[in-house]
Protein backbone atom coordinates (compact mmCIF):
# COMPACT_ATOMS: atom_id res chain seq x y z
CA UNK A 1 59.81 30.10 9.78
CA UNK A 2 58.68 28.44 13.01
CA UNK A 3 54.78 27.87 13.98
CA UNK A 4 54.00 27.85 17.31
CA UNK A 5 52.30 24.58 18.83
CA UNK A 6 48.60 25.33 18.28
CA UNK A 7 49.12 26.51 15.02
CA UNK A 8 50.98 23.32 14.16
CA UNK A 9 48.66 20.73 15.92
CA UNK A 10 46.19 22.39 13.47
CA UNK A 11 47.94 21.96 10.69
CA UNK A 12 48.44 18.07 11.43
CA UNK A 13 45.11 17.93 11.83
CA UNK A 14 44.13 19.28 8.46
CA UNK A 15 46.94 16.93 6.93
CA UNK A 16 44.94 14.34 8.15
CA UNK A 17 41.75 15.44 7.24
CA UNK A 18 42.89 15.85 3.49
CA UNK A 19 44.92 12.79 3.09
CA UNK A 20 48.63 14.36 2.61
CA UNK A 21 51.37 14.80 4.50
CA UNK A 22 53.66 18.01 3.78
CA UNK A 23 56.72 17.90 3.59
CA UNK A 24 57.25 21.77 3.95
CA UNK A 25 54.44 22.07 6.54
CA UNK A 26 54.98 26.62 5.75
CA UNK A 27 53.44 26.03 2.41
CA UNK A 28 50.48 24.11 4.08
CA UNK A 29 50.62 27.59 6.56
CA UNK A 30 50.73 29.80 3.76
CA UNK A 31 47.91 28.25 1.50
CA UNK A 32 45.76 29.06 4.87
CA UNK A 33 46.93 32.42 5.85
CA UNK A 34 44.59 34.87 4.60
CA UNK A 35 45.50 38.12 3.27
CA UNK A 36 43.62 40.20 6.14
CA UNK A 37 46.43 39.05 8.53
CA UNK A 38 48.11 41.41 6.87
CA UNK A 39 46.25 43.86 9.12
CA UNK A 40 47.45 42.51 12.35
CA UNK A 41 50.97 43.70 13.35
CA UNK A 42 52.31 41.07 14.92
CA UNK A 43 51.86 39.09 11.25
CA UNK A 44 55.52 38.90 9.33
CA UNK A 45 54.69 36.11 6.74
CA UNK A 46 53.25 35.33 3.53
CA UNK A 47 49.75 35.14 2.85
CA UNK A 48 47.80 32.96 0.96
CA UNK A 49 47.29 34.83 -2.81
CA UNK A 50 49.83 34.02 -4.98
CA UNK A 51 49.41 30.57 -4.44
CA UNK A 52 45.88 31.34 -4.69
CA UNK A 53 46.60 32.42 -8.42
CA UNK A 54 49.15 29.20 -8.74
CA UNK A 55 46.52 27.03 -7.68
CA UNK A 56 43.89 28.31 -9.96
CA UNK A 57 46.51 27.16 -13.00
CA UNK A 58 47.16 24.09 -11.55
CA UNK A 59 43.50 23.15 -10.76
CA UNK A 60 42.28 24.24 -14.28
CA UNK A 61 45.60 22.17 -16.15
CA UNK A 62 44.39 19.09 -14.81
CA UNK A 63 40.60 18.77 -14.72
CA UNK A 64 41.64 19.71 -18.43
CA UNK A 65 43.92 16.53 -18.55
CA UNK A 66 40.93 14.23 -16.78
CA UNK A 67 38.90 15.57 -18.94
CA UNK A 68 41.00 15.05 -22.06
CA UNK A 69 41.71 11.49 -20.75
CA UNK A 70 38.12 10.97 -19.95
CA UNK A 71 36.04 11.94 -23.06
CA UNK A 72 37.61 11.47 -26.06
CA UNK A 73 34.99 12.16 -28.40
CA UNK A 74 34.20 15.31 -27.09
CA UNK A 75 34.41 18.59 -28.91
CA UNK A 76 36.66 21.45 -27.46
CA UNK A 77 33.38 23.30 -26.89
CA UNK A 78 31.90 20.76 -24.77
CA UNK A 79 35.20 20.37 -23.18
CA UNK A 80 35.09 23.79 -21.81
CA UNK A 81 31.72 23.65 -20.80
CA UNK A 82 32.25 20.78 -18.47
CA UNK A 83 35.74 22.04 -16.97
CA UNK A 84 34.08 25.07 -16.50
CA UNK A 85 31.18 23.46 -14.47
CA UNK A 86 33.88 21.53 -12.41
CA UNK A 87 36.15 24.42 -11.65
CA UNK A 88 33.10 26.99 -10.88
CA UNK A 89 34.16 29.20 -8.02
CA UNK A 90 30.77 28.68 -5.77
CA UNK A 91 31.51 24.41 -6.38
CA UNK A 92 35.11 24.99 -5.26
CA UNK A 93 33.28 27.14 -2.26
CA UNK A 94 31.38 24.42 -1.24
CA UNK A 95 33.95 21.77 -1.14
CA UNK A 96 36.24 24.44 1.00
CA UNK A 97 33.58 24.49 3.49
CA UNK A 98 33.37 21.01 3.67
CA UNK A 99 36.82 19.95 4.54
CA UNK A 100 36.46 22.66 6.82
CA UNK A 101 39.12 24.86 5.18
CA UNK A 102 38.10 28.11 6.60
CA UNK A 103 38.22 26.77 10.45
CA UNK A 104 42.18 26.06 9.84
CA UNK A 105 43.29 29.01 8.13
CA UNK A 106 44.88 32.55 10.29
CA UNK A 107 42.57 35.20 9.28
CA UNK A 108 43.13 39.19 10.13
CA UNK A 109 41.21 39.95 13.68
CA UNK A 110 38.76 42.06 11.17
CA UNK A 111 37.08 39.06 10.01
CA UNK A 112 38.05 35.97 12.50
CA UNK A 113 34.93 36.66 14.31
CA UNK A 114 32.56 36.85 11.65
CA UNK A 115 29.93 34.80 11.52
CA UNK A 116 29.90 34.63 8.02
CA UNK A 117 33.37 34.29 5.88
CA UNK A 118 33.86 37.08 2.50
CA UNK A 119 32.69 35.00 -0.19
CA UNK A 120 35.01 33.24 -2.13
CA UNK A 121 37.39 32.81 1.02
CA UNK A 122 37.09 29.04 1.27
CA UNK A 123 37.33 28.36 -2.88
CA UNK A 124 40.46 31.09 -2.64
CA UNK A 125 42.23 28.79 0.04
CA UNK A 126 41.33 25.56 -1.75
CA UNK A 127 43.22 27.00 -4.55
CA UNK A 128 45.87 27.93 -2.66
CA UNK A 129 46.59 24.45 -1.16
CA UNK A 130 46.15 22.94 -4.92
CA UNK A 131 49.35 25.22 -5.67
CA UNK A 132 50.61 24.16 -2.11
CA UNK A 133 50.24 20.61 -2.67
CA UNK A 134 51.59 20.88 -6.28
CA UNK A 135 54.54 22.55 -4.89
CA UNK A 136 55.31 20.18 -1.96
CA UNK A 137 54.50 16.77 -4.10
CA UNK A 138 54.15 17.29 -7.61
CA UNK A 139 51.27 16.76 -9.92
CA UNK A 140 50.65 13.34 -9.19
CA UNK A 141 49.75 14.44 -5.21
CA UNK A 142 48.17 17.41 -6.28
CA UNK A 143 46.03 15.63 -8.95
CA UNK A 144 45.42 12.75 -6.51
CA UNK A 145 44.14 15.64 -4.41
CA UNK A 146 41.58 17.07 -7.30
CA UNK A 147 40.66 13.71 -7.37
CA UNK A 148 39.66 12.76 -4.26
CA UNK A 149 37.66 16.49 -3.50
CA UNK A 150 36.96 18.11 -6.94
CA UNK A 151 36.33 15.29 -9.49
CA UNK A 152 34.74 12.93 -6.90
């Protein structure tokens, strides 16, 4: 698969936002191609939503491990309640929006020009580059990733 130059210079540009360099710079492309592309004709890749569902495995294994590592008195019910308060889909939202996710992915012409992103988009890609990022480097980048943006 070959990106065209503005496509990639945004890509680089998000690598160096986030602090890792891709080796396979398509699954970087693919964690930030949403599935309305699909809409557009001229689209012929892969979008973003199985890595989406990847990513939400990968995310949820190791906040578990932290967490594990991290409290070692706690309970298993206390243990859920604080993975589920770091991997809450309106946190993971808000962290998207701050790196900016949602500015670097190819959306569908049906909702590029909205003003206001479907809810959920930004916490769907963030998965999605998790599973991208756990692909590409392994679970030590990807849970140097969670690190630096989710468990800050």
């Amino acid at each position: 698969m070959s990106l065209n130059a503005d496509r990639a210079d945004k890509l680089i540009e998000f690598m160096s936002r986030i602090g890792y360099r891709f080796e396979r710079i398509e699954l970087l492309d693919q964690a930030l191609t949403h599935s309305s592309v699909k809409e557009d004709q001229a689209f012929e890749g892969v979008d973003n939503e199985r890595l989406e569902f990847f990513g939400d495995a990968v995310l949820g294994f190791i906040v578990t491990k932290h967490l594990m590592r991290s409290f070692r008195n706690l309970g298993e019910g206390a243990l859920t309640e604080k993975r589920k308060d770091v991997v809450r889909n309106d946190r993971l939202e808000t962290i998207g929006q701050r790196m900016d996710i949602i500015g670097h992915m190819s959306r569908g012409r049906s909702i590029a020009n909205n003003a206001q992103p479907p809810k959920g988009m930004a916490s769907g890609a963030l998965e999605a580059l998790i599973a991208a990022i756990f692909i590409d480097g392994g679970e030590c980048e990807a849970g140097a990733f969670i690190r630096r943006f989710v468990l800050e």
